[in-house]
PDB file of N, CA and C in Angstrom:
ATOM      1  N   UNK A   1      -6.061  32.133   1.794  1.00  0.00           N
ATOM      2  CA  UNK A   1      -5.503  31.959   0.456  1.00  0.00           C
ATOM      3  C   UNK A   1      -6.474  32.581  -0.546  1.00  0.00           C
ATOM      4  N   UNK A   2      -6.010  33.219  -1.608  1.00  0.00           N
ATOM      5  CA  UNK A   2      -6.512  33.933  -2.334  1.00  0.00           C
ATOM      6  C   UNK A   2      -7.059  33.216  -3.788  1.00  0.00           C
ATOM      7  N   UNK A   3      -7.952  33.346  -4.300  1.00  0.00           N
ATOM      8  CA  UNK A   3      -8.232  32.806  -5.478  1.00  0.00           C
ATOM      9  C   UNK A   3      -7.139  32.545  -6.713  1.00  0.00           C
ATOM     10  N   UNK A   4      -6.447  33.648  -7.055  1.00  0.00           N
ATOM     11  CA  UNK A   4      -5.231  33.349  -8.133  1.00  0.00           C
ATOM     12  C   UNK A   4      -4.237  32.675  -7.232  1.00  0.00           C
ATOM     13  N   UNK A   5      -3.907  32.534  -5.870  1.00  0.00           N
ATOM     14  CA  UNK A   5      -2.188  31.835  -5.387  1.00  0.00           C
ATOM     15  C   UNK A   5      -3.480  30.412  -5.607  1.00  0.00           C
ATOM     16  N   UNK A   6      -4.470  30.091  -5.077  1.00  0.00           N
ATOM     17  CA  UNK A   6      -5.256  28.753  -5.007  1.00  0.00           C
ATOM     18  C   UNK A   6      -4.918  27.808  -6.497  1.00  0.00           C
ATOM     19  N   UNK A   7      -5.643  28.547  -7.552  1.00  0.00           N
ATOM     20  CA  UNK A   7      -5.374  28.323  -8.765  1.00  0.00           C
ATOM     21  C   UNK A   7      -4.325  27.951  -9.489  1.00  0.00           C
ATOM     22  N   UNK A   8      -3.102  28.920  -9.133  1.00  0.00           N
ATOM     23  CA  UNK A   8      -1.477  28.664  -9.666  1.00  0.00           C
ATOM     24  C   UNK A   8      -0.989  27.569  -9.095  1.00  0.00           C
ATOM     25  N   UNK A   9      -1.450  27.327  -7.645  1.00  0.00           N
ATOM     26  CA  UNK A   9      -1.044  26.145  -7.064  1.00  0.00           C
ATOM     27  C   UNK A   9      -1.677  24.915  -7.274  1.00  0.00           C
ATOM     28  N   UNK A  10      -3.288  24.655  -7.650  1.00  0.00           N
ATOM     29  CA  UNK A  10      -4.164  23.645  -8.137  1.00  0.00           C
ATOM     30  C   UNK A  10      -2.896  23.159  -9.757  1.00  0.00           C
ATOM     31  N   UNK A  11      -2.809  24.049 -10.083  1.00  0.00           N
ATOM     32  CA  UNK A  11      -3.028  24.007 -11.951  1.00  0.00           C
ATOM     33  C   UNK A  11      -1.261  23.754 -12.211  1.00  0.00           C
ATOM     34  N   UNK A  12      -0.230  23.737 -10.669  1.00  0.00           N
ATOM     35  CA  UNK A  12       0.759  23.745 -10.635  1.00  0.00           C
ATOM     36  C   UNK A  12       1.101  21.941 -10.820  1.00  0.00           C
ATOM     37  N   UNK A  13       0.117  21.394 -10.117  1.00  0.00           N
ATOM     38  CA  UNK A  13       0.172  19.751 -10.087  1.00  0.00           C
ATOM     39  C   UNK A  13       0.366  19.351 -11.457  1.00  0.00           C
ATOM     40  N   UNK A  14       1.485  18.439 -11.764  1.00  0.00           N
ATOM     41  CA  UNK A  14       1.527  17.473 -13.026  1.00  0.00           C
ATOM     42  C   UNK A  14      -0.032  17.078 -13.739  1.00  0.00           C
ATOM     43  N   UNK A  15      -0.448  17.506 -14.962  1.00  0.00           N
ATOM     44  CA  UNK A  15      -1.416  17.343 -15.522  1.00  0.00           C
ATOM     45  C   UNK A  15      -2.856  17.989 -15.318  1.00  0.00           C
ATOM     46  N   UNK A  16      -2.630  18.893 -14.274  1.00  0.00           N
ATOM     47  CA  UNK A  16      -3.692  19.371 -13.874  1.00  0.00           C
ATOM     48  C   UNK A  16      -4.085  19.975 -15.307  1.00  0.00           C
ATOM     49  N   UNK A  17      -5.732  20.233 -15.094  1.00  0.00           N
ATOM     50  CA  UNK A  17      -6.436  21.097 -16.105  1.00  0.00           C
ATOM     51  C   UNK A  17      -7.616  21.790 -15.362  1.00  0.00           C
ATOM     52  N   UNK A  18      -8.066  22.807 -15.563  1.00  0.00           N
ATOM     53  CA  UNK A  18      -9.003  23.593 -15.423  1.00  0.00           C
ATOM     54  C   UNK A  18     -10.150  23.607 -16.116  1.00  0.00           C
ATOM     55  N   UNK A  19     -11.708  23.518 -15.891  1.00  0.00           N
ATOM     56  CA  UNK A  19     -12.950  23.699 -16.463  1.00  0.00           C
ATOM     57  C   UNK A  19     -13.943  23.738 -15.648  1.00  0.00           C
ATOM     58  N   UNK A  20     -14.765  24.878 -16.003  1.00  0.00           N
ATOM     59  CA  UNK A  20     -16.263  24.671 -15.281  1.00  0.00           C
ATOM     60  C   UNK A  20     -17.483  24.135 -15.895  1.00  0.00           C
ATOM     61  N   UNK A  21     -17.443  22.616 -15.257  1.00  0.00           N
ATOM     62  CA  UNK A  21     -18.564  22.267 -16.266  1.00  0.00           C
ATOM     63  C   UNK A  21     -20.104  22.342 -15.277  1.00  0.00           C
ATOM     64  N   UNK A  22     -19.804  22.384 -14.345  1.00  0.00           N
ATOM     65  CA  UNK A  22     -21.049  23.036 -13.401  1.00  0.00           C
ATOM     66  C   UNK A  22     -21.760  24.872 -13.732  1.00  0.00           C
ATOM     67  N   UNK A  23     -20.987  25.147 -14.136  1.00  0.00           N
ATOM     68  CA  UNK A  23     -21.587  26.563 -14.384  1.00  0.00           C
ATOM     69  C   UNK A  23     -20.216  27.714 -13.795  1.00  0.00           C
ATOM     70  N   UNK A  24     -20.626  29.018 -14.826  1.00  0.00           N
ATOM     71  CA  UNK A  24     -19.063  29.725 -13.933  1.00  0.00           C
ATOM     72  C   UNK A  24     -18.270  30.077 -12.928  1.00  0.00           C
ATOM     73  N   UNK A  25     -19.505  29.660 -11.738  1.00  0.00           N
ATOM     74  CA  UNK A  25     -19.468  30.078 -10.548  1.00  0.00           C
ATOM     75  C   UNK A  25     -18.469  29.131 -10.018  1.00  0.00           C
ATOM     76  N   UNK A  26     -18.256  27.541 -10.070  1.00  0.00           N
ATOM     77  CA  UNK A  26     -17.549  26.470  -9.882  1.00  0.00           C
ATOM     78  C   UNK A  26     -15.817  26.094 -10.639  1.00  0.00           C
ATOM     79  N   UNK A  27     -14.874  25.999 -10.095  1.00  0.00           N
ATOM     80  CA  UNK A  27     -14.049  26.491 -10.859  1.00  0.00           C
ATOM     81  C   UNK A  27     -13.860  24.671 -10.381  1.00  0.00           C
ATOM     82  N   UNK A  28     -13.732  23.744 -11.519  1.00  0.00           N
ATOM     83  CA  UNK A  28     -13.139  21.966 -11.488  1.00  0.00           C
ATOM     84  C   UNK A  28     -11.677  22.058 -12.051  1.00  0.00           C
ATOM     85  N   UNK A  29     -11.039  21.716 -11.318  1.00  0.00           N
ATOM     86  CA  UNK A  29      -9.073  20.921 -11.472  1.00  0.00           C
ATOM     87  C   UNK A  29      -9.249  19.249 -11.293  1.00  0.00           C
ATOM     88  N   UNK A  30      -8.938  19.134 -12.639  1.00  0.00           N
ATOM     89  CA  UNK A  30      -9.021  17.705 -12.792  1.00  0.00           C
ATOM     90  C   UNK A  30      -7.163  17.077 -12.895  1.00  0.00           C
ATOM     91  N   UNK A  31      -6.974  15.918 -12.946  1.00  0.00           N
ATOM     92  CA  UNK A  31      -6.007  15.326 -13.233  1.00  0.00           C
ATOM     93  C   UNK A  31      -6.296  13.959 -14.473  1.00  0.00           C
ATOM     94  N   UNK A  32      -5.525  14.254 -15.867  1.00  0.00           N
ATOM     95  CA  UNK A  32      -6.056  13.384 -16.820  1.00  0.00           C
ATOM     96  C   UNK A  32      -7.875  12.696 -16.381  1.00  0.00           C
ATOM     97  N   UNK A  33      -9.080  14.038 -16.463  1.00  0.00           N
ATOM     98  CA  UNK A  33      -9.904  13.833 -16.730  1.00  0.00           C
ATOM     99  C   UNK A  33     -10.712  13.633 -15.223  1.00  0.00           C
ATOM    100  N   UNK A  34     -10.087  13.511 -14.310  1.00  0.00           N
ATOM    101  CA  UNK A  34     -10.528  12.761 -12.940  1.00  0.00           C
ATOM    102  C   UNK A  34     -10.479  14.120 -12.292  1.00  0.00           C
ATOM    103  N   UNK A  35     -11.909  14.366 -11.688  1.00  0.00           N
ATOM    104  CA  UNK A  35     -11.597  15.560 -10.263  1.00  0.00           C
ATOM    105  C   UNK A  35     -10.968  15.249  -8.969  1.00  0.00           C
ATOM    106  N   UNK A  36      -9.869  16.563  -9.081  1.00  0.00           N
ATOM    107  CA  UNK A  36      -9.237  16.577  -7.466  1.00  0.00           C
ATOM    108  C   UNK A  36     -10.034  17.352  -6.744  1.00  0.00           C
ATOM    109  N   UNK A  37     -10.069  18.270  -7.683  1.00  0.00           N
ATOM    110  CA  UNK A  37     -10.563  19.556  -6.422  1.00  0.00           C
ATOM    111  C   UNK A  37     -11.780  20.348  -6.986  1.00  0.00           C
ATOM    112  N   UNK A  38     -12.535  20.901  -6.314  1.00  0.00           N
ATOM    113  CA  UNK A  38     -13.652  22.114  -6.671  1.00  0.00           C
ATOM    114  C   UNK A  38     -13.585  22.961  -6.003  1.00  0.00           C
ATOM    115  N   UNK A  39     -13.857  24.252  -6.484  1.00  0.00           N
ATOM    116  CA  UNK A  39     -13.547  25.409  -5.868  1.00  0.00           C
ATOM    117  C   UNK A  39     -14.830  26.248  -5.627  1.00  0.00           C
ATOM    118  N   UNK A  40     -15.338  26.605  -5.368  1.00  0.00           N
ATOM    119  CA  UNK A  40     -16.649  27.892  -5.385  1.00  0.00           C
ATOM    120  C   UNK A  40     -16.049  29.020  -5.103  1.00  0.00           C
ATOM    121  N   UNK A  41     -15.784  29.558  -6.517  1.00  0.00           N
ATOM    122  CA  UNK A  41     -14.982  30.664  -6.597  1.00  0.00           C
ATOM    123  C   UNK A  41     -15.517  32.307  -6.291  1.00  0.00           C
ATOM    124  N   UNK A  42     -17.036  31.930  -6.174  1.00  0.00           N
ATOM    125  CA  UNK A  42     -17.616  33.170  -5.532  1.00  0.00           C
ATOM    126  C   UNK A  42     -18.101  33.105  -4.818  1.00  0.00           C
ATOM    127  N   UNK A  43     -17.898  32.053  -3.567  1.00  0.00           N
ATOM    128  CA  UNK A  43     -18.463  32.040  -2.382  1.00  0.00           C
ATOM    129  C   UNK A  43     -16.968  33.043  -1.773  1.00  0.00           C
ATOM    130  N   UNK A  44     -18.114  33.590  -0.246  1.00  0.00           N
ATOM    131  CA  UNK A  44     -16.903  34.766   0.143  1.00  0.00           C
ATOM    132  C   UNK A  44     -17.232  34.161   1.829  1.00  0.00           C
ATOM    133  N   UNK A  45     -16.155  33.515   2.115  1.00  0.00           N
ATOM    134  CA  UNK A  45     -14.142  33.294   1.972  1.00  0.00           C
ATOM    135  C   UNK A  45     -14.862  32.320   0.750  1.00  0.00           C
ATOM    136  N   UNK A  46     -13.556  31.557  -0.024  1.00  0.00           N
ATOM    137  CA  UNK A  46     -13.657  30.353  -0.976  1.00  0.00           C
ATOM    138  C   UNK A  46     -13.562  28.913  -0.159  1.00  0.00           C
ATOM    139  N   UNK A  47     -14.285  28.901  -0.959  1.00  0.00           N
ATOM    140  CA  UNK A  47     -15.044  26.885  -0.462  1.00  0.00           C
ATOM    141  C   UNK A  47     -13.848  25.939  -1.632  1.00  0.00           C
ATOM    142  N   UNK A  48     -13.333  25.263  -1.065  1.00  0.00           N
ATOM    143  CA  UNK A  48     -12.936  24.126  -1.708  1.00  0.00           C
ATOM    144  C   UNK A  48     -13.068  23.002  -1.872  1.00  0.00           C
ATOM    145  N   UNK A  49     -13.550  21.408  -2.520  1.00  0.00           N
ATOM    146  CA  UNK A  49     -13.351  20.305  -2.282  1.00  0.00           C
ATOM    147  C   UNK A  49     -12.616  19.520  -2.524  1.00  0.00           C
ATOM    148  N   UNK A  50     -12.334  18.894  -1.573  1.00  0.00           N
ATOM    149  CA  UNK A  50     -10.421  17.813  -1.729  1.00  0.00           C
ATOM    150  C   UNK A  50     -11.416  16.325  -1.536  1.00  0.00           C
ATOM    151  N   UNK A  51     -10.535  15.818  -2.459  1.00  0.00           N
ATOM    152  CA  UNK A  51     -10.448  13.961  -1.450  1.00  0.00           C
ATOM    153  C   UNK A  51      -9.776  14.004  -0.732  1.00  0.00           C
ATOM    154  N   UNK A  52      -9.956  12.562   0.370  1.00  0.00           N
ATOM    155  CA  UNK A  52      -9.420  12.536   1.611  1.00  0.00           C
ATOM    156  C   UNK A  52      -9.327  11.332   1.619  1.00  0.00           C
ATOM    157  N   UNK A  53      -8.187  10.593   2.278  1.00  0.00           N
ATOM    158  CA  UNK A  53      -8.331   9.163   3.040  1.00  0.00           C
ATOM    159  C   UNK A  53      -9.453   9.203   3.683  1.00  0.00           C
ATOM    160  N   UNK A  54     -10.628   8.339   4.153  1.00  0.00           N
ATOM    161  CA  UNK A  54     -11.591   8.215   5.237  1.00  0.00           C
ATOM    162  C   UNK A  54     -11.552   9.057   6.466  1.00  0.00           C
ATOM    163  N   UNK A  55     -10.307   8.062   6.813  1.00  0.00           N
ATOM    164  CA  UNK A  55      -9.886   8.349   8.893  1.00  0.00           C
ATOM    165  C   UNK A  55      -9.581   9.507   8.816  1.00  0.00           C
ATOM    166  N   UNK A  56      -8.640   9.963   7.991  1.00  0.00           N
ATOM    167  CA  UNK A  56      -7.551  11.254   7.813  1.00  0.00           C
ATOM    168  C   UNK A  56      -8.774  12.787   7.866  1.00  0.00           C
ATOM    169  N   UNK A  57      -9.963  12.123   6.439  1.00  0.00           N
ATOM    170  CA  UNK A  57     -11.103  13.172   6.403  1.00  0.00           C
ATOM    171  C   UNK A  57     -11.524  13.379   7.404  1.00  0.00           C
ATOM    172  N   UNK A  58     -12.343  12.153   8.959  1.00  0.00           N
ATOM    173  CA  UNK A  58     -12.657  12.403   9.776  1.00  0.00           C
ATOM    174  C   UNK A  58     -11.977  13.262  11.274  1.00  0.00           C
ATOM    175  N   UNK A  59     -10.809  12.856  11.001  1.00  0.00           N
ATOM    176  CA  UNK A  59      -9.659  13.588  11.671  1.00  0.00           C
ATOM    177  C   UNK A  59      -9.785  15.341  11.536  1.00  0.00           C
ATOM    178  N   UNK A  60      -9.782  15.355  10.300  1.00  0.00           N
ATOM    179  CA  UNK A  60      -9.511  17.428   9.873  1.00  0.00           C
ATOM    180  C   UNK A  60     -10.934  17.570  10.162  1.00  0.00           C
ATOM    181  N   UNK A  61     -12.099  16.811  10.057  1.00  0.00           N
ATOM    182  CA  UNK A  61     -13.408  17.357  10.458  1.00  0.00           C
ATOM    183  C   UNK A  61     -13.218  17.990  11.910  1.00  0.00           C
ATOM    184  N   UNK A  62     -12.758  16.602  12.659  1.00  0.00           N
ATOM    185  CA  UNK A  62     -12.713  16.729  14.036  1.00  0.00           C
ATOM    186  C   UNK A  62     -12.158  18.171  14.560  1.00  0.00           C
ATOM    187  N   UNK A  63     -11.174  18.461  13.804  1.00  0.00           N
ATOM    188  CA  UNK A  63      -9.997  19.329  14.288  1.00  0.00           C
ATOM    189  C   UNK A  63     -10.122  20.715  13.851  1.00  0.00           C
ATOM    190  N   UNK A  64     -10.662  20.677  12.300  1.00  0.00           N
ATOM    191  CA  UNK A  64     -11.184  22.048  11.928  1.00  0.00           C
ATOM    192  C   UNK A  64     -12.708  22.626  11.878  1.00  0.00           C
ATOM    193  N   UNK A  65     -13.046  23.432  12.348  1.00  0.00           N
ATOM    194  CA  UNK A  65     -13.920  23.852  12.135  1.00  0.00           C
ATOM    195  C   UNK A  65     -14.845  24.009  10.658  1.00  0.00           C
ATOM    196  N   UNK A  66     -13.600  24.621   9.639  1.00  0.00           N
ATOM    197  CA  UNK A  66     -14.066  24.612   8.548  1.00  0.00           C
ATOM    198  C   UNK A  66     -13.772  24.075   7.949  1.00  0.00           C
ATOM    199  N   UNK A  67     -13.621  22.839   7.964  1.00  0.00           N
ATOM    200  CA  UNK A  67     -13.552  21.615   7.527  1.00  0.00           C
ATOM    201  C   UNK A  67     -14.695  20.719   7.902  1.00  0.00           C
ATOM    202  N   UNK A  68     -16.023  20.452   6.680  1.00  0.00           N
ATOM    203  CA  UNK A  68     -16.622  19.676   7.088  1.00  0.00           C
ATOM    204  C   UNK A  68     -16.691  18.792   5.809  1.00  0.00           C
ATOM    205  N   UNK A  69     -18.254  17.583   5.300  1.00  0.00           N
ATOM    206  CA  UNK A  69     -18.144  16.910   4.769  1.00  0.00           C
ATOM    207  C   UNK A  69     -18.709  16.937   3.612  1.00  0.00           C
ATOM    208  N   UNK A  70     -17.922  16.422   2.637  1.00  0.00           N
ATOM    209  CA  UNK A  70     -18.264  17.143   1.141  1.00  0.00           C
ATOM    210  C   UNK A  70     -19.483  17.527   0.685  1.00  0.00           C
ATOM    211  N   UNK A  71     -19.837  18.811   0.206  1.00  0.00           N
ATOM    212  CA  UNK A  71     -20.812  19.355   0.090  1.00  0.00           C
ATOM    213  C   UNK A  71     -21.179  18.780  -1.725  1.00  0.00           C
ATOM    214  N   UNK A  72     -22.287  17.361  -1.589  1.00  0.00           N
ATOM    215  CA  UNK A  72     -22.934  17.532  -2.965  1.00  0.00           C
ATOM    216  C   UNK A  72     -21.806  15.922  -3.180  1.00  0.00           C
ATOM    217  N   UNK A  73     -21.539  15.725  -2.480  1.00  0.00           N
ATOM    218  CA  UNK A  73     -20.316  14.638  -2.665  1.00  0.00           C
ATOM    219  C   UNK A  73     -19.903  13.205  -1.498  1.00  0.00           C
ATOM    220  N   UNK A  74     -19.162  12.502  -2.193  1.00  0.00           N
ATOM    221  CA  UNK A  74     -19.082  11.124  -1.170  1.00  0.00           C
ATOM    222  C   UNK A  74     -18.778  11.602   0.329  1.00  0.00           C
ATOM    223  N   UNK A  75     -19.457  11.996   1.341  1.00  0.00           N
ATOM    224  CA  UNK A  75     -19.117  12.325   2.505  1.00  0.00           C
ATOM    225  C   UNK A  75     -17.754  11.745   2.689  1.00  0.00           C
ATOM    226  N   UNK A  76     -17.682  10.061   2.246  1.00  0.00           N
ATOM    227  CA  UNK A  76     -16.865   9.314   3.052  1.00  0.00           C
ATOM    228  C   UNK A  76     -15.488  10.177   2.827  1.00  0.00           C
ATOM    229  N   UNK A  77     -15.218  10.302   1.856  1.00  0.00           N
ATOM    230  CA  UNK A  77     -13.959  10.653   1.113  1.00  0.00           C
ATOM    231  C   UNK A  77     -13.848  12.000   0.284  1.00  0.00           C
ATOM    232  N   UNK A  78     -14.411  12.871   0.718  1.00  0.00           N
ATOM    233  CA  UNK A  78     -14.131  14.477   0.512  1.00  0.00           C
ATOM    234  C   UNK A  78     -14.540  15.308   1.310  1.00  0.00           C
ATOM    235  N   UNK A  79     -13.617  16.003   1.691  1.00  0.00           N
ATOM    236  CA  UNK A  79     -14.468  17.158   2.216  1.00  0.00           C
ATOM    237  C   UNK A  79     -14.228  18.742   1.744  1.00  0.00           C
ATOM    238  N   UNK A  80     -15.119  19.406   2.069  1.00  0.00           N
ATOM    239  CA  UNK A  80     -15.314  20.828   2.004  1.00  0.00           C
ATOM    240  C   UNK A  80     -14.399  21.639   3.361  1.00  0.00           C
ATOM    241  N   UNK A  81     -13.487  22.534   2.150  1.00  0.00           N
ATOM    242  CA  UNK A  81     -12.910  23.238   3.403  1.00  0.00           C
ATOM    243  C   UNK A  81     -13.469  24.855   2.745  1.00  0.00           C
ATOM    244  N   UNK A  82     -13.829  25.536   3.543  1.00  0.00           N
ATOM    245  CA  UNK A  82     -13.788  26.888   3.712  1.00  0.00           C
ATOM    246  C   UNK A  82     -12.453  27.564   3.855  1.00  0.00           C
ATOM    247  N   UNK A  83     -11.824  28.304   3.580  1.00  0.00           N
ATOM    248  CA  UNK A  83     -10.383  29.489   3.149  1.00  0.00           C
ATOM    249  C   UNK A  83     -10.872  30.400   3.801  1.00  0.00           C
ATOM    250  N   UNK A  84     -10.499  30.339   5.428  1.00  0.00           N
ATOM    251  CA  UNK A  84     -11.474  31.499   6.137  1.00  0.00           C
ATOM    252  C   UNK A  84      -9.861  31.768   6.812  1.00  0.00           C
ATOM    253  N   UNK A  85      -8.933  31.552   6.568  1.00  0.00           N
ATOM    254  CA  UNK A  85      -7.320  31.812   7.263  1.00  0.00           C
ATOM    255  C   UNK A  85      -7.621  31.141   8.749  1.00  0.00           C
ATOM    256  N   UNK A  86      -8.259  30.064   8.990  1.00  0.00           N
ATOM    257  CA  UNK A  86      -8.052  29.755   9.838  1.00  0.00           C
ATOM    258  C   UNK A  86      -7.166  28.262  10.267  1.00  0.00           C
ATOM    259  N   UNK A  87      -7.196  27.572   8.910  1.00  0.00           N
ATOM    260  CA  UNK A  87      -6.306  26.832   8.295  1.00  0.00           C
ATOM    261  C   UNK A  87      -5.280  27.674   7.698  1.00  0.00           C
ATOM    262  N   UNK A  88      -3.785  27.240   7.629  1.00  0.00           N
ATOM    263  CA  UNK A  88      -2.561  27.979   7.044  1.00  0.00           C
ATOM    264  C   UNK A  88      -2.519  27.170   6.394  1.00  0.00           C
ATOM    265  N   UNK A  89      -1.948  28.061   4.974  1.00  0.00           N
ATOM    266  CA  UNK A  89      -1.738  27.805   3.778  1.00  0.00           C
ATOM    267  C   UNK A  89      -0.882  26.502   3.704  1.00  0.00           C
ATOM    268  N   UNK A  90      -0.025  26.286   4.132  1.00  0.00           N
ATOM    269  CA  UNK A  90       0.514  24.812   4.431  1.00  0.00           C
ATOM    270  C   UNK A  90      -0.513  24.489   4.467  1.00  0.00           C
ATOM    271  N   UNK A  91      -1.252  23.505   5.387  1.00  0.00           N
ATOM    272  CA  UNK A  91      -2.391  22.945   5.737  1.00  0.00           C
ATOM    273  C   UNK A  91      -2.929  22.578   4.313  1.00  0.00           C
ATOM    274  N   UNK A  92      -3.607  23.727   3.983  1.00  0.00           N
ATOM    275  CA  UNK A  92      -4.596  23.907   2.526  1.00  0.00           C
ATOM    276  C   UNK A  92      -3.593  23.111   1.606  1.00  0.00           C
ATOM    277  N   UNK A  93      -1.865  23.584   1.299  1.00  0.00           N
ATOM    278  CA  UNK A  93      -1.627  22.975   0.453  1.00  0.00           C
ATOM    279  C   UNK A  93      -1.198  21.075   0.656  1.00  0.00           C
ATOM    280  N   UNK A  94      -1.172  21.050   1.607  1.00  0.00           N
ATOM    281  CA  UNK A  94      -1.319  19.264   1.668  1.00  0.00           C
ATOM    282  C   UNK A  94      -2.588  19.052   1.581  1.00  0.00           C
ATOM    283  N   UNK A  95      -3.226  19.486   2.174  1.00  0.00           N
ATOM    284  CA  UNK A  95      -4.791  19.019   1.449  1.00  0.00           C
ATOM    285  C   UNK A  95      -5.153  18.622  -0.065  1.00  0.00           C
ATOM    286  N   UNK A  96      -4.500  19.464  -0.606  1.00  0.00           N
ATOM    287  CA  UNK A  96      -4.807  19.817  -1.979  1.00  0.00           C
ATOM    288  C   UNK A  96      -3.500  18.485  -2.371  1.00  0.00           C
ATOM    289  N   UNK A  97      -2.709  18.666  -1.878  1.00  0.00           N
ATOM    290  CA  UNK A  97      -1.341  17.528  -2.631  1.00  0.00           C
ATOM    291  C   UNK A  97      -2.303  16.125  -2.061  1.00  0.00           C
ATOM    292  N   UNK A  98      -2.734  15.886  -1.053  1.00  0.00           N
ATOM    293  CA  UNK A  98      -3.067  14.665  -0.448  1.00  0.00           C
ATOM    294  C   UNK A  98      -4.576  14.281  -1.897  1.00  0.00           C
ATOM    295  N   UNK A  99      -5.338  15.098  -2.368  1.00  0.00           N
ATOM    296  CA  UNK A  99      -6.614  15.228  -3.182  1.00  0.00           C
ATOM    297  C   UNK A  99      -5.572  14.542  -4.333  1.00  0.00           C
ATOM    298  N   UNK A 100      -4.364  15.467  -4.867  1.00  0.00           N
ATOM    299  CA  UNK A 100      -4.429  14.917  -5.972  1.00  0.00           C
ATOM    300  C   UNK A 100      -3.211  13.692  -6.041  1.00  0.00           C
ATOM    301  N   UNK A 101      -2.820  13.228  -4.982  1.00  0.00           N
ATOM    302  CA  UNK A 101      -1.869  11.883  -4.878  1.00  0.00           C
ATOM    303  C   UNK A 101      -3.328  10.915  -5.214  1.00  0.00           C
ATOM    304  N   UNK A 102      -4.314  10.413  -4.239  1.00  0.00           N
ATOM    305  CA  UNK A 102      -5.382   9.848  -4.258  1.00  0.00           C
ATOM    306  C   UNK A 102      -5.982   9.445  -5.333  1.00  0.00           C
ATOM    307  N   UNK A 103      -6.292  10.994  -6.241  1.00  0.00           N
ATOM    308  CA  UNK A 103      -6.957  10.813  -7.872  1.00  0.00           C
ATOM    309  C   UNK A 103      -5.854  10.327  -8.617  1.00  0.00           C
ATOM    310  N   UNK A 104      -4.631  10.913  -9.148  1.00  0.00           N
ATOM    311  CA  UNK A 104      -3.536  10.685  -9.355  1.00  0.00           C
ATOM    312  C   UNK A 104      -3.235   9.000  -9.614  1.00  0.00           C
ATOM    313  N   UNK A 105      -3.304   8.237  -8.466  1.00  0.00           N
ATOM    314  CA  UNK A 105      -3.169   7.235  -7.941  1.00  0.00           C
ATOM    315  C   UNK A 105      -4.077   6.452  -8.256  1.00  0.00           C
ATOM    316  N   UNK A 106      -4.872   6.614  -8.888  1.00  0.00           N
ATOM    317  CA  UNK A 106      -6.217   5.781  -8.749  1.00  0.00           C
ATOM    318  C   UNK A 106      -5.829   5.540 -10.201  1.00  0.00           C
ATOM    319  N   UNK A 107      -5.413   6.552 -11.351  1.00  0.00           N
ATOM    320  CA  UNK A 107      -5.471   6.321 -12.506  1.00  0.00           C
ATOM    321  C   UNK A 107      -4.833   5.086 -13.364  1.00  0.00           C
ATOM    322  N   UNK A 108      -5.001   4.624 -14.599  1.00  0.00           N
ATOM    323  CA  UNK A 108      -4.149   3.558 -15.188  1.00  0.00           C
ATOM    324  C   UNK A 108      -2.828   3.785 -14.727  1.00  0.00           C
ATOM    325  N   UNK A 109      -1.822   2.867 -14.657  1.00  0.00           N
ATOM    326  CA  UNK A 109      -0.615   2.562 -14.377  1.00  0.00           C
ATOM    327  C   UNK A 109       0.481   3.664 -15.772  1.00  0.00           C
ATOM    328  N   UNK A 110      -0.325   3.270 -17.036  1.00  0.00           N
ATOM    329  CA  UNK A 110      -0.008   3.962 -18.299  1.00  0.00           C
ATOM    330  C   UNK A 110      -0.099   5.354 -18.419  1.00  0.00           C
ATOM    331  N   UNK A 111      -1.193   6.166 -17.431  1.00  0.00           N
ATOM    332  CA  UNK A 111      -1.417   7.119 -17.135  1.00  0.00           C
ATOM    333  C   UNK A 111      -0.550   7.682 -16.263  1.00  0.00           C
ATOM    334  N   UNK A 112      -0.667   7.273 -15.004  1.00  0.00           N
ATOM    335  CA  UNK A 112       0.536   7.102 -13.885  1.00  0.00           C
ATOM    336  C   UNK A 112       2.171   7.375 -14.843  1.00  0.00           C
ATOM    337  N   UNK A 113       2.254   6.933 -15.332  1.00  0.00           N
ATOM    338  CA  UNK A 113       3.586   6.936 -16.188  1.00  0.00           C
ATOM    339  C   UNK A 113       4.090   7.959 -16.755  1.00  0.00           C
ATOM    340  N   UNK A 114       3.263   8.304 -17.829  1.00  0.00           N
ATOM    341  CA  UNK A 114       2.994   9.712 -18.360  1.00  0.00           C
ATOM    342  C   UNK A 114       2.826  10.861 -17.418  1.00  0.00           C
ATOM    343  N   UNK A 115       2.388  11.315 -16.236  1.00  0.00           N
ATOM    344  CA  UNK A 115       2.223  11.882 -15.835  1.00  0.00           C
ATOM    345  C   UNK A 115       3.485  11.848 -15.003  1.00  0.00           C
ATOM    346  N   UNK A 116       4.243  10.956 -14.523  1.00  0.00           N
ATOM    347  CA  UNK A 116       5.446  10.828 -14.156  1.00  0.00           C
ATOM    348  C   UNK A 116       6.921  11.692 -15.030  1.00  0.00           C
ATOM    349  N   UNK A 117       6.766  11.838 -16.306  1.00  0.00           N
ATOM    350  CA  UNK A 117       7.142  11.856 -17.197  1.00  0.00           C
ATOM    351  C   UNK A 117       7.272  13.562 -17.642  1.00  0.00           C
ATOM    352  N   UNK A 118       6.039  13.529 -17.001  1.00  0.00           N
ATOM    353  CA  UNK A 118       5.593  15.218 -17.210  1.00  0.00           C
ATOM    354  C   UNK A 118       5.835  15.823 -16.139  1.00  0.00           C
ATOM    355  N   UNK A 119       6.773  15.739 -15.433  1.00  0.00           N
ATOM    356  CA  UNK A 119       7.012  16.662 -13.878  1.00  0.00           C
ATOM    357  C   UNK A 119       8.582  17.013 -14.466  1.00  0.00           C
TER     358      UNK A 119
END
């Protein structure tokens, strides 16, 4: 997956927003303020970080190669995938839907609402 289809599809989620507050190299997709995902947009293939259920995270570790455990982040519950096409784009994009149900989900109920609202 390519940096602009990654992006259109991050920034496609209800409320998503875009900012690098790490520096330019780091591209952050938040949901009302909360990170789903990080990108390292000039690492070559692109590095991503998703949340994960626990088991589910330990599972895609198990299974993918480039899939390991969040780099700089709660091992328990993110991990780092590498965009090396060895995961299909399906794959990547439930990853990315599963990151932002989780954050999404976590937010006020009032928030939750609004963002309901906005799809």
């Amino acid at each position: 997956m390519q940096l602009k289809t990654l992006r259109a599809y991050l920034l496609s989620r209800p409320g998503a927003t875009e900012d690098r507050p790490f520096g330019p190299q780091t591209l952050v997709i938040k949901v009302r303020g909360k990170i789903f995902a990080i990108v390292s947009d000039e690492a070559v293939p692109l590095d991503i970080s998703l949340k994960c259920e626990p088991a589910h995270a330990q599972f895609l570790r198990d299974s993918f190669p480039a899939v390991r455990p969040g780099y700089h982040l709660n091992k328990e519950h993110w991990n780092t995938v590498t965009l090396d096409d060895s995961i299909a784009d399906d794959g990547i994009r439930a990853m990315i839907d599963e990151s932002y149900r989780l954050v999404a989900g976590s937010l006020s109920k009032a928030a939750q609402q609004r963002l309901a609202g906005a799809e």
